[in-house]
Each structure stands twice: as C-alpha cells, then as structure tokens.
C-alpha atoms as a PDB file:
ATOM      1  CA  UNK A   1     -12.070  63.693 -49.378  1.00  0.00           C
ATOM      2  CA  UNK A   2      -9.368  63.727 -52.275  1.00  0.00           C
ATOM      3  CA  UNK A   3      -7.270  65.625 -50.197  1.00  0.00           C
ATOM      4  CA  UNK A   4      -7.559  63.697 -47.045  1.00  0.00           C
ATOM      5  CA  UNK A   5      -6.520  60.671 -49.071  1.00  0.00           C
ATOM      6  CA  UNK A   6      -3.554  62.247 -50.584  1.00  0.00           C
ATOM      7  CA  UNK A   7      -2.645  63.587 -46.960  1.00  0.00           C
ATOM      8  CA  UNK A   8      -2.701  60.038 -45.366  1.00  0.00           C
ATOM      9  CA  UNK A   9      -0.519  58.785 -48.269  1.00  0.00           C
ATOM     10  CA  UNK A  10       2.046  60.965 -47.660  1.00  0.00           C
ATOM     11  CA  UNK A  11       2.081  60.437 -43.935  1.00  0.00           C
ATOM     12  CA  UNK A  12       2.260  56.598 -44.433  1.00  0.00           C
ATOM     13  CA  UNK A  13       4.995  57.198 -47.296  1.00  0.00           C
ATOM     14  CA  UNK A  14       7.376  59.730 -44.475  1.00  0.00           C
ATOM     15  CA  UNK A  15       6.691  56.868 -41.843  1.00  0.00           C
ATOM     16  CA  UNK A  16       8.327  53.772 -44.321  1.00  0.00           C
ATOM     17  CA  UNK A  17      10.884  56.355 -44.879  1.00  0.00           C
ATOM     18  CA  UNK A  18      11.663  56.332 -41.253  1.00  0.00           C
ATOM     19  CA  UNK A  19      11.545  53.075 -40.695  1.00  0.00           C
ATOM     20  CA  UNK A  20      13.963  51.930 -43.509  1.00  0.00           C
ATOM     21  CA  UNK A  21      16.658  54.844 -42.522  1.00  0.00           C
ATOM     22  CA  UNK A  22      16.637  53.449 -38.522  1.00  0.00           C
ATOM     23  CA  UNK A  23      16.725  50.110 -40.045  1.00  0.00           C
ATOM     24  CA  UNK A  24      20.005  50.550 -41.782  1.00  0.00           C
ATOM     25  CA  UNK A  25      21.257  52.889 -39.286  1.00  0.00           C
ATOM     26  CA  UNK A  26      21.132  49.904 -37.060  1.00  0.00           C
ATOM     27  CA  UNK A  27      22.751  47.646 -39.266  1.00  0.00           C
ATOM     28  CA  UNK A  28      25.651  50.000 -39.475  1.00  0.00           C
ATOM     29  CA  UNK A  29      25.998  50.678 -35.601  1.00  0.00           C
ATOM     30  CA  UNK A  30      25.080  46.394 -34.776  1.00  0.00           C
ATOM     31  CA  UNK A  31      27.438  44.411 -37.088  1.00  0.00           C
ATOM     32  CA  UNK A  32      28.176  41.633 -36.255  1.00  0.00           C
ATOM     33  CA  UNK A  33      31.728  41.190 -34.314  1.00  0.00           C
ATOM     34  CA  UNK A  34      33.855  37.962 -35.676  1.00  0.00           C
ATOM     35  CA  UNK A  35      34.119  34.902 -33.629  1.00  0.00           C
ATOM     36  CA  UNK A  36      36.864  34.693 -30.860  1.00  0.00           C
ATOM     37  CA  UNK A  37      39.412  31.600 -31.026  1.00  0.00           C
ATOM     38  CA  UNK A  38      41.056  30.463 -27.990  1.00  0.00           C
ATOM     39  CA  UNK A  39      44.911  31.617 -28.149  1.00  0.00           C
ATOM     40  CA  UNK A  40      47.174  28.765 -28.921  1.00  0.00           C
ATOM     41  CA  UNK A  41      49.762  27.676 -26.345  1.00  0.00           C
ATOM     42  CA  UNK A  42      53.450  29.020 -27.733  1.00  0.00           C
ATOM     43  CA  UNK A  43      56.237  26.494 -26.664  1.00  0.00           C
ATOM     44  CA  UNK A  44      58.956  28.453 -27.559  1.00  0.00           C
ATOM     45  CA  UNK A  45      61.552  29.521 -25.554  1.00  0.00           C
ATOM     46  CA  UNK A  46      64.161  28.790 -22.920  1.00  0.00           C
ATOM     47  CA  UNK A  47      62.795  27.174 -19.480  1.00  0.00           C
ATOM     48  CA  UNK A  48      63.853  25.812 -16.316  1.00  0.00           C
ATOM     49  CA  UNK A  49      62.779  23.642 -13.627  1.00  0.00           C
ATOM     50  CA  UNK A  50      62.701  21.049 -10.912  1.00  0.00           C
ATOM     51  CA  UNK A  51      61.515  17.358 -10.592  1.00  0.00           C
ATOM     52  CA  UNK A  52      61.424  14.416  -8.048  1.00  0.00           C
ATOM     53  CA  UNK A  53      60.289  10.996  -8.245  1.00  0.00           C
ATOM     54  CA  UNK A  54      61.938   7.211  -8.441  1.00  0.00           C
ATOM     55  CA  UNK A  55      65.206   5.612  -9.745  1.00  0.00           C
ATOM     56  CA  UNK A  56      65.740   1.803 -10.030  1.00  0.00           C
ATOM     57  CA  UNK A  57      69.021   0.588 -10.705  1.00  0.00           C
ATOM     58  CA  UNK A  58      70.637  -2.727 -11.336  1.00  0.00           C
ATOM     59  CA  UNK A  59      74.308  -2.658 -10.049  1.00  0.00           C
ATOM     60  CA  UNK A  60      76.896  -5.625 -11.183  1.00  0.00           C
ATOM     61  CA  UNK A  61      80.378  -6.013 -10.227  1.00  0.00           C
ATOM     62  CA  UNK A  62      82.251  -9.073 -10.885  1.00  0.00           C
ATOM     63  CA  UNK A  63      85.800 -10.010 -10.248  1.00  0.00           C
ATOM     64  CA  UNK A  64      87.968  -9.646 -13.240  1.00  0.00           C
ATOM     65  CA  UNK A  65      90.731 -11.832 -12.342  1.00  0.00           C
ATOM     66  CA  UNK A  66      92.884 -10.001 -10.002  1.00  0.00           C
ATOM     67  CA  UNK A  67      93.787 -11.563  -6.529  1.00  0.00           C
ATOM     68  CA  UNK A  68      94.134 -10.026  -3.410  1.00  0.00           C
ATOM     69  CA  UNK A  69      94.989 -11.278   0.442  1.00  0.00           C
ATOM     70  CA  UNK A  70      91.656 -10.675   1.360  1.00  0.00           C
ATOM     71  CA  UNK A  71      88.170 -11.741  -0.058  1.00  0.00           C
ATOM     72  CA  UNK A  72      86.565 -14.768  -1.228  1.00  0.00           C
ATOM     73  CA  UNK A  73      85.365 -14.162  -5.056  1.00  0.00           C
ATOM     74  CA  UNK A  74      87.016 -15.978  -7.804  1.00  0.00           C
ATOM     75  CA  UNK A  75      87.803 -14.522 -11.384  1.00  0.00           C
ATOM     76  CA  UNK A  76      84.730 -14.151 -13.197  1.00  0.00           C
ATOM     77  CA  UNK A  77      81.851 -14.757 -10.248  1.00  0.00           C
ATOM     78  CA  UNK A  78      80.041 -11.248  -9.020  1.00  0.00           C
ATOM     79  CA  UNK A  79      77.163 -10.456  -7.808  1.00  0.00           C
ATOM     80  CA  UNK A  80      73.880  -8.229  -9.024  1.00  0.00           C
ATOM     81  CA  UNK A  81      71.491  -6.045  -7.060  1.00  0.00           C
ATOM     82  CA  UNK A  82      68.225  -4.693  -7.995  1.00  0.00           C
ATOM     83  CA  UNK A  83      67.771  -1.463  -5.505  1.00  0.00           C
ATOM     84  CA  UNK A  84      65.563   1.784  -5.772  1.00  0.00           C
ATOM     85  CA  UNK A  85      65.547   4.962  -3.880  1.00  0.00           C
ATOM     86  CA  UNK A  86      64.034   8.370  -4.331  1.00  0.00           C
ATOM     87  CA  UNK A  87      65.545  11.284  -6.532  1.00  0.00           C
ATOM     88  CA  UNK A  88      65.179  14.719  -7.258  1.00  0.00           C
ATOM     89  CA  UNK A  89      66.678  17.634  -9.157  1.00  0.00           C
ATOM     90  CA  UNK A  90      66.717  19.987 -11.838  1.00  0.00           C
ATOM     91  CA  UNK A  91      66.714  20.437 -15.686  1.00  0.00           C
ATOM     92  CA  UNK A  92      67.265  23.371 -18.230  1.00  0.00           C
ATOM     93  CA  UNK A  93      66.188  23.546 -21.711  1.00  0.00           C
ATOM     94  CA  UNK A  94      64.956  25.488 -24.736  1.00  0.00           C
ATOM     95  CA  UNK A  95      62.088  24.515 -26.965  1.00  0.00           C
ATOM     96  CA  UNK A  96      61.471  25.523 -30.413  1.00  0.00           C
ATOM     97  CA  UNK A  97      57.843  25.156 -32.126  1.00  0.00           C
ATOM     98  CA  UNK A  98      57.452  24.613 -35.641  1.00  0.00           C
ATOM     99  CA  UNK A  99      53.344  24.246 -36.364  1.00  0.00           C
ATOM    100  CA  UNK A 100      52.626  21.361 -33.972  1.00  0.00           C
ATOM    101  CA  UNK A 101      56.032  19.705 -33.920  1.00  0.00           C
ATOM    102  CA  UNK A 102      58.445  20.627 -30.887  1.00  0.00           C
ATOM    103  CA  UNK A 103      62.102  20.520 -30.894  1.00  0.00           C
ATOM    104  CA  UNK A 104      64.375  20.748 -28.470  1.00  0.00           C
ATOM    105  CA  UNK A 105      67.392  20.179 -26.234  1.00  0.00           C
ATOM    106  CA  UNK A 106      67.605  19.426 -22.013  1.00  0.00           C
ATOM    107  CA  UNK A 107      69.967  18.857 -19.482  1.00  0.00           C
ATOM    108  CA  UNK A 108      69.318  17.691 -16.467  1.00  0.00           C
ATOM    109  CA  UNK A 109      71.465  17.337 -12.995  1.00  0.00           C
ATOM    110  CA  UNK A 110      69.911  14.742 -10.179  1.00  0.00           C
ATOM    111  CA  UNK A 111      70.591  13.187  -6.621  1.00  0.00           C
ATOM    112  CA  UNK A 112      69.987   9.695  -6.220  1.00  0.00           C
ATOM    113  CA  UNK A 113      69.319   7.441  -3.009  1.00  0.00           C
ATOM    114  CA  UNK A 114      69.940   4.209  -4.879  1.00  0.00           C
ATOM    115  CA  UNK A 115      72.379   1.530  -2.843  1.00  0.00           C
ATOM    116  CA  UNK A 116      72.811  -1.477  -1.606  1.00  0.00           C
ATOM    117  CA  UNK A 117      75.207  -4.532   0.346  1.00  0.00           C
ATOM    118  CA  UNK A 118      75.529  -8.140  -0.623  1.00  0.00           C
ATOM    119  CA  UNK A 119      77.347 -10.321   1.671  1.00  0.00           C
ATOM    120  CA  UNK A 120      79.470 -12.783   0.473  1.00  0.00           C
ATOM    121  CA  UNK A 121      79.311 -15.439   3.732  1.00  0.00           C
ATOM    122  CA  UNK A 122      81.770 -18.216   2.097  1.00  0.00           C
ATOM    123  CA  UNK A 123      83.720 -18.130   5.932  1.00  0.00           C
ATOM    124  CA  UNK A 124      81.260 -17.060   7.818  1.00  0.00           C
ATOM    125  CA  UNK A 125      78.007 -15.291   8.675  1.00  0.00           C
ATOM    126  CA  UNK A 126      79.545 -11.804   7.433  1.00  0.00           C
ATOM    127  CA  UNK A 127      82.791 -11.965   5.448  1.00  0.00           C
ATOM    128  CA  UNK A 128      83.122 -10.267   2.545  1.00  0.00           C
ATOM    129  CA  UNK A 129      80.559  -7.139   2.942  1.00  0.00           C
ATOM    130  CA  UNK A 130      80.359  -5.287  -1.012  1.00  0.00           C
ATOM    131  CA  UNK A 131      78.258  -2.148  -0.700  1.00  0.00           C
ATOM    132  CA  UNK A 132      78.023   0.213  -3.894  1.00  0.00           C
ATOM    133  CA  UNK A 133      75.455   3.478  -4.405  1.00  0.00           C
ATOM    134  CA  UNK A 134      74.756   5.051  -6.689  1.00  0.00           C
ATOM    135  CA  UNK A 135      73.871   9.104  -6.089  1.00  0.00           C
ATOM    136  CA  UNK A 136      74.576  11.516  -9.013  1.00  0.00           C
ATOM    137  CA  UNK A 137      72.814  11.254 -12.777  1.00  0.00           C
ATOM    138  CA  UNK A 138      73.602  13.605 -15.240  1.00  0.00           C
ATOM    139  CA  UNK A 139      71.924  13.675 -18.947  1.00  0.00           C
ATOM    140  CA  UNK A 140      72.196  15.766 -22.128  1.00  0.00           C
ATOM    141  CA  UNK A 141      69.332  15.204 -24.551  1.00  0.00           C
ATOM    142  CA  UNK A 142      67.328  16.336 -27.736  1.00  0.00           C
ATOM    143  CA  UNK A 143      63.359  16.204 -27.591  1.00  0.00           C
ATOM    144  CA  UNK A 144      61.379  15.453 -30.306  1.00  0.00           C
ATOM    145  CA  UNK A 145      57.081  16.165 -29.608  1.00  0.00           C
ATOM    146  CA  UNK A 146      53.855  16.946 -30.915  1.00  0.00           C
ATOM    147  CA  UNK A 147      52.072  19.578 -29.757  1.00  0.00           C
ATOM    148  CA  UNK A 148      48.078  19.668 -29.326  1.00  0.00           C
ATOM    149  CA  UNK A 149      47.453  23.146 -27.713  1.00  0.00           C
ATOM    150  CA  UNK A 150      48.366  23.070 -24.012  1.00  0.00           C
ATOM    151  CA  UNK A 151      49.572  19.466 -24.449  1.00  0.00           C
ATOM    152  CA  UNK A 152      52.886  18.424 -25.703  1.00  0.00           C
ATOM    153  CA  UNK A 153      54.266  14.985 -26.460  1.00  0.00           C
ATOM    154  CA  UNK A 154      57.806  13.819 -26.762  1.00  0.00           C
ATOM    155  CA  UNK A 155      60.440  11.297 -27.203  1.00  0.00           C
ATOM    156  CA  UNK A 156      63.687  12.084 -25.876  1.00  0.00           C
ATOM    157  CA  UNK A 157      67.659  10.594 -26.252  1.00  0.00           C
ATOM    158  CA  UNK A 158      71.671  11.357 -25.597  1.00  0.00           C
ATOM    159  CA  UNK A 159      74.475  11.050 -22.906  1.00  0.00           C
ATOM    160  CA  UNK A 160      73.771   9.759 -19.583  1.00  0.00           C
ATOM    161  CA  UNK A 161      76.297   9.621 -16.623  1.00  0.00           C
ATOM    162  CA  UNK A 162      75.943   8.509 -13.374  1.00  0.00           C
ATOM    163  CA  UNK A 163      78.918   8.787 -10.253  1.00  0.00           C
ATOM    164  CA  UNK A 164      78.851   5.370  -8.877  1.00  0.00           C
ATOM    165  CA  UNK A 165      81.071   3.699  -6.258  1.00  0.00           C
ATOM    166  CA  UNK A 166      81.994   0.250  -5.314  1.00  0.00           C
ATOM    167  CA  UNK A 167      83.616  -0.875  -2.287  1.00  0.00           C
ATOM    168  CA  UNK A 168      84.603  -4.073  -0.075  1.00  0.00           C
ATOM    169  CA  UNK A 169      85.256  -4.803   3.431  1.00  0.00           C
ATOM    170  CA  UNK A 170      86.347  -8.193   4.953  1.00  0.00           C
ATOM    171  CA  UNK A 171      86.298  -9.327   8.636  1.00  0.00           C
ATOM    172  CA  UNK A 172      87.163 -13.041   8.324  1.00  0.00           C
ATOM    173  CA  UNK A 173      90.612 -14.618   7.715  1.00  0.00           C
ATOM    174  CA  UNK A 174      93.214 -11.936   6.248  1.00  0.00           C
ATOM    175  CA  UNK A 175      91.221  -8.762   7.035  1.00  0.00           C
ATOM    176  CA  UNK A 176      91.117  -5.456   4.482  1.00  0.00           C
ATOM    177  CA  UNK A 177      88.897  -3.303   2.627  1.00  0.00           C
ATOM    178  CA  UNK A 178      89.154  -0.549  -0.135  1.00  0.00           C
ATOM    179  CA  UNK A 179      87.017   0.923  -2.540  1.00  0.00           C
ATOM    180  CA  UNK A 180      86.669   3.384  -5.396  1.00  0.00           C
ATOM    181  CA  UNK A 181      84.332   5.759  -7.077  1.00  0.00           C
ATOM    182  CA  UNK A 182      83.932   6.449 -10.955  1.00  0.00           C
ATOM    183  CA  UNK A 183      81.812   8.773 -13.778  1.00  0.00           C
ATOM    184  CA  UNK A 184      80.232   6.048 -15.792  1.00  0.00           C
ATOM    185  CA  UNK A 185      79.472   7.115 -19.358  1.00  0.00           C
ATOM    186  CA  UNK A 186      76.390   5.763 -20.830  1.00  0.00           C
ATOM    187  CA  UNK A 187      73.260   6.427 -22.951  1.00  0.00           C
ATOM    188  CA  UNK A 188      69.504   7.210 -22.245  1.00  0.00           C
ATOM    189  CA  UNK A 189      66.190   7.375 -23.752  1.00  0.00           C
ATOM    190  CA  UNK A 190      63.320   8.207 -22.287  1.00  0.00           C
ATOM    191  CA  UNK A 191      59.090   9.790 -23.336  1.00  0.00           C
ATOM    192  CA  UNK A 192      57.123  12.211 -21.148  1.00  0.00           C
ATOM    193  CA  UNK A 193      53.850  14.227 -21.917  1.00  0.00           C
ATOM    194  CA  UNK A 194      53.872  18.432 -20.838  1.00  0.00           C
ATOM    195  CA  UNK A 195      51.097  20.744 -19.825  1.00  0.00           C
ATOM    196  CA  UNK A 196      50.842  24.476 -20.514  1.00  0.00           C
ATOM    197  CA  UNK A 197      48.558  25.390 -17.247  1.00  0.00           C
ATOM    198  CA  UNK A 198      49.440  29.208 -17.399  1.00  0.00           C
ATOM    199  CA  UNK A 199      51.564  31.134 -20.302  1.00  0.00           C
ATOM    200  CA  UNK A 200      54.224  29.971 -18.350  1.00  0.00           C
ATOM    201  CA  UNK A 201      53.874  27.682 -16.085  1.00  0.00           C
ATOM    202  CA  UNK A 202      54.234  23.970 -17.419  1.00  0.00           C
ATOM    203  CA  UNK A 203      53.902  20.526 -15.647  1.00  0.00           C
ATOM    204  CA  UNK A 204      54.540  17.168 -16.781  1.00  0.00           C
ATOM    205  CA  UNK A 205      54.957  12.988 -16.477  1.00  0.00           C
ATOM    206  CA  UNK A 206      58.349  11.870 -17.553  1.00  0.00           C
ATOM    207  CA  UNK A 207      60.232   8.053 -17.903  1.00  0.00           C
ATOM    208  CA  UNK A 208      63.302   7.280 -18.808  1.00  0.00           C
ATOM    209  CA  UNK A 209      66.039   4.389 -18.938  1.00  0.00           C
ATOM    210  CA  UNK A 210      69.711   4.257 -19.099  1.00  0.00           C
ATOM    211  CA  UNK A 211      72.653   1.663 -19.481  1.00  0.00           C
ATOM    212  CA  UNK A 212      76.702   2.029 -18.704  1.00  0.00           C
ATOM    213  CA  UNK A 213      79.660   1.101 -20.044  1.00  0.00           C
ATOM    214  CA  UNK A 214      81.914  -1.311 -17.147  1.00  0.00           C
ATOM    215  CA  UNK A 215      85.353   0.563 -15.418  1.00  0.00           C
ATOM    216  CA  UNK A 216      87.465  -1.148 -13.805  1.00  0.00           C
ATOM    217  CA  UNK A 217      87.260  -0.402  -9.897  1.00  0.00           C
ATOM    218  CA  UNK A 218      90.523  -1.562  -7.186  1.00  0.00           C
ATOM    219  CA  UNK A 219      88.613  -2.190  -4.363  1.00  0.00           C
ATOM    220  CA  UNK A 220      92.245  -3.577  -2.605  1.00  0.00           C
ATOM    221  CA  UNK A 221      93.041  -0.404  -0.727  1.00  0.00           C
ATOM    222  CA  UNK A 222      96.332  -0.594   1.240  1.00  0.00           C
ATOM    223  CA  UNK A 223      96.169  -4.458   1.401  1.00  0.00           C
ATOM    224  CA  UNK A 224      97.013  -5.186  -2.015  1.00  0.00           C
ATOM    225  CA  UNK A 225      94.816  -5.801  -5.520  1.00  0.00           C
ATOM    226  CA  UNK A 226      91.380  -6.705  -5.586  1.00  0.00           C
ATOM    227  CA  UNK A 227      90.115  -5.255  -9.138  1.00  0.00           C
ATOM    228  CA  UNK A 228      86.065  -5.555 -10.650  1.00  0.00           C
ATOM    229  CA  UNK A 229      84.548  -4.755 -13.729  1.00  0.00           C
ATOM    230  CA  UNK A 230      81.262  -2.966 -12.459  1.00  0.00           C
ATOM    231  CA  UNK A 231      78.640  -0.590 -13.624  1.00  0.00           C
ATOM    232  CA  UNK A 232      75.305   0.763 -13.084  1.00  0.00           C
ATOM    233  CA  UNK A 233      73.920  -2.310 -15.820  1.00  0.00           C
ATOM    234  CA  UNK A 234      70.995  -0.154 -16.092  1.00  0.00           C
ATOM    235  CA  UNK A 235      69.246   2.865 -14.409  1.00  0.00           C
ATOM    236  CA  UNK A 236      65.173   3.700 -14.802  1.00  0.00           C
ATOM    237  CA  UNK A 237      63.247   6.503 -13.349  1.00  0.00           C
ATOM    238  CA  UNK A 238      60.037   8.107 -13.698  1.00  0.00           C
ATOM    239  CA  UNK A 239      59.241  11.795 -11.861  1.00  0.00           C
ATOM    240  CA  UNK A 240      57.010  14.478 -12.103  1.00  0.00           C
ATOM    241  CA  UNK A 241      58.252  18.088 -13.643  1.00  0.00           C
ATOM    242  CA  UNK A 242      57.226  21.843 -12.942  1.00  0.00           C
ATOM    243  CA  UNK A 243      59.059  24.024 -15.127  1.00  0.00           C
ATOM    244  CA  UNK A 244      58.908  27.936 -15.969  1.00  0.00           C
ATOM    245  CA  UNK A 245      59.383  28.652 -19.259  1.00  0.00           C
ATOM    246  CA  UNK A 246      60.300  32.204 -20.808  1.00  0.00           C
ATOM    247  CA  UNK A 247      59.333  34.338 -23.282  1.00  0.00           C
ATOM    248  CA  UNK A 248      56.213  32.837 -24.236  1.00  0.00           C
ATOM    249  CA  UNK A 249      54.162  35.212 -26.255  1.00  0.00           C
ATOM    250  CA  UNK A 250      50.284  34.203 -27.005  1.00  0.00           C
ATOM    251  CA  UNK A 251      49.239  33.363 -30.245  1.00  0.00           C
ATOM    252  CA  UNK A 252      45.828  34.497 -31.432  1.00  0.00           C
ATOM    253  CA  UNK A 253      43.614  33.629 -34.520  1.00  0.00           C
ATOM    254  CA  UNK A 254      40.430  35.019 -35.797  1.00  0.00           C
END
C-alpha cells in the first residue's frame, strides 16, 4: 500500500511539472504584440495641382478729367459693375510640417471669364458702349495651418495681380473708340481646409479676396484723349483643389 501511495505521488508531482513547463513555454511563444497606431499624415514636401470654381469681380472706371471728341462722361462720373464668371487653373507649392503647425508658400496662375458692358445712353439708345474683362489672376502667397491628421487648416496672404482691360466705343455724334489693357498690382488673402485621401493625393475647399491699386487707362485711340482711372476694385473666388504632393513619407508610432 505504502508503495502504491508513494508511486501515485510521484506521478501527480511529474504531471504539475508538465503542466507548469508548457505553461511558460506558452507564455514565451504567445506574448503579447504592442498596439498598432494609425500612421500620421506627413505634409511635407513640394506639390502641385489644379483647381476650378467662381470669381466675382467689381470693375470701376471713372473719368479722370481728360476730354476727348467723342464720349459723354464728365471728369469725375464712372461707372461700377458687379460681374462673375467661371475660372480655373493651377498652383505650385511646398509645405513644411512642424508637429501640427503647417507652413508654407503657393503660387498660383488662373483664367478668368469675368466681363461686362455698361452703356452710357446720354444721346441715344446706345452711345457710349464701355466693356472691360477681366481674364488672368496671378498670386504669390505664404500659408499658415493646423494640421489634425489627414486634415489641414490654413490662412493664407501676399501679391495678387490680375490683367484687366478697359475699352470704349461710341456710335452717336463724333464717332471713336480705343482701349487699353494693364497688370494691376494688388493684395490677397484668402482660408481653405485640405484633405490627405491617399499618401499623396490631397483635395481641398479654398476662398479668397483681392483688391487693386487704379492705372490710368487712354481709352481715346486714334481720335484723341479719353483717359480713366480704373481697376479691378475687388476680386473674390472660391474653387475646389486636387493636388499631388511629393515625397511624403508615412509616419508611424507605437
């Protein structure tokens, strides 16, 4: 009987053994692995793009006191005309990332379908016919944003020009017309928000506004002086943006 007991001992005593040694051998084959983190979205580095949408401008021209032979405004009356049109274009840029604060610099380069015609009918039904456009917009900007993972949003400011052209045709009395084209210089400022939907691929909302200095414009031709102060007074638009943006290396945590 003795020995019986002691055998069954030592069988139980060999099976705890057994269990204890798989039990650690499978805590040092199972640990645990850490807990994956979603990359962060990088928005470093250069990228370019396209974008479209719409531009409102607000065109004034007024005589500055120069006569001619032909048209009906006196020194100091004008006119002003509220007009929109569709626009497109591109933009260029590099992005530098400094925790969640963006920096940055843009330009941009647009075509504009922005014009109009007033009709100054002092002698008649269709006398003096003024007709300006505006279609080029060029800007040069820093960027300022936060960044909150694939979402970036900024404030933006600088130059702003914009090719605009004024001209004048009469077809009452002492017939002429003439017109003239200029860069007008101006500033801009403007917000937008950015999405990261791939590595690279980004897409975004984007408004801005501008205002222009006045140039002097001889709208006499051949038929002697007829000279306005004019300008683009002021120039909004808001579009939509794809850009692709390189070198863009993911950023992992654990």
């Amino acid at each position: 009987m003795r020995n019986k007991l002691i055998a069954a001992f030592a069988c139980t005593t060999a099976l705890v053994s057994t269990g204890a040694a798989s039990a650690a051998d499978l805590r040092a084959r199972y640990t645990k692995a850490p807990a994956y983190v979603e990359p962060l979205f990088n928005w470093t580095g250069f990228y370019v793009g396209g974008h479209i949408g719409g531009a409102w401008t607000n065109e004034q021209f007024i005589n500055n006191g120069t006569g001619a032979p032909f048209g009906d405004l006196s020194p100091g009356e004008g006119f002003r005309q509220r007009k929109s049109g569709i626009m497109g274009g591109a933009q260029i840029g590099y992005n530098w990332q400094a925790n969640n604060y963006v920096f940055g610099m843009e330009g941009t380069i647009s075509g504009l379908d922005n014009k109009g015609t007033v009709v100054n009918n002092v002698f008649g039904a269709a006398d003096d016919v003024f007709s300006w456009r505006t279609n080029v917009l060029a800007t040069i900007v820093g960027r300022a944003g936060f960044a909150v993972q694939n979402n970036l949003f900024y404030i933006k400011g600088g130059y702003a020009g914009a090719n605009n052209r004024l001209s004048v045709s009469d077809t009452v009395g002492v017939s002429g017309s003439g017109g003239q084209t200029h860069w007008a210089n101006g500033w801009t400022v403007g917000a937008g928000w950015e999405y990261g939907v791939t590595r690279n691929w980004i897409v975004g909302l984007e408004y801005n506004y501008a205002a222009f200095g006045s140039q002097t414009y001889q709208l006499g031709g051949t038929s002697g002086n007829y000279t306005f102060d004019a300008k683009p007074r002021d120039l909004q638009w808001a579009v939509v943006r794809a850009s692709y943006k390189f070198d863009a290396p993911t950023i992992a945590r654990y």
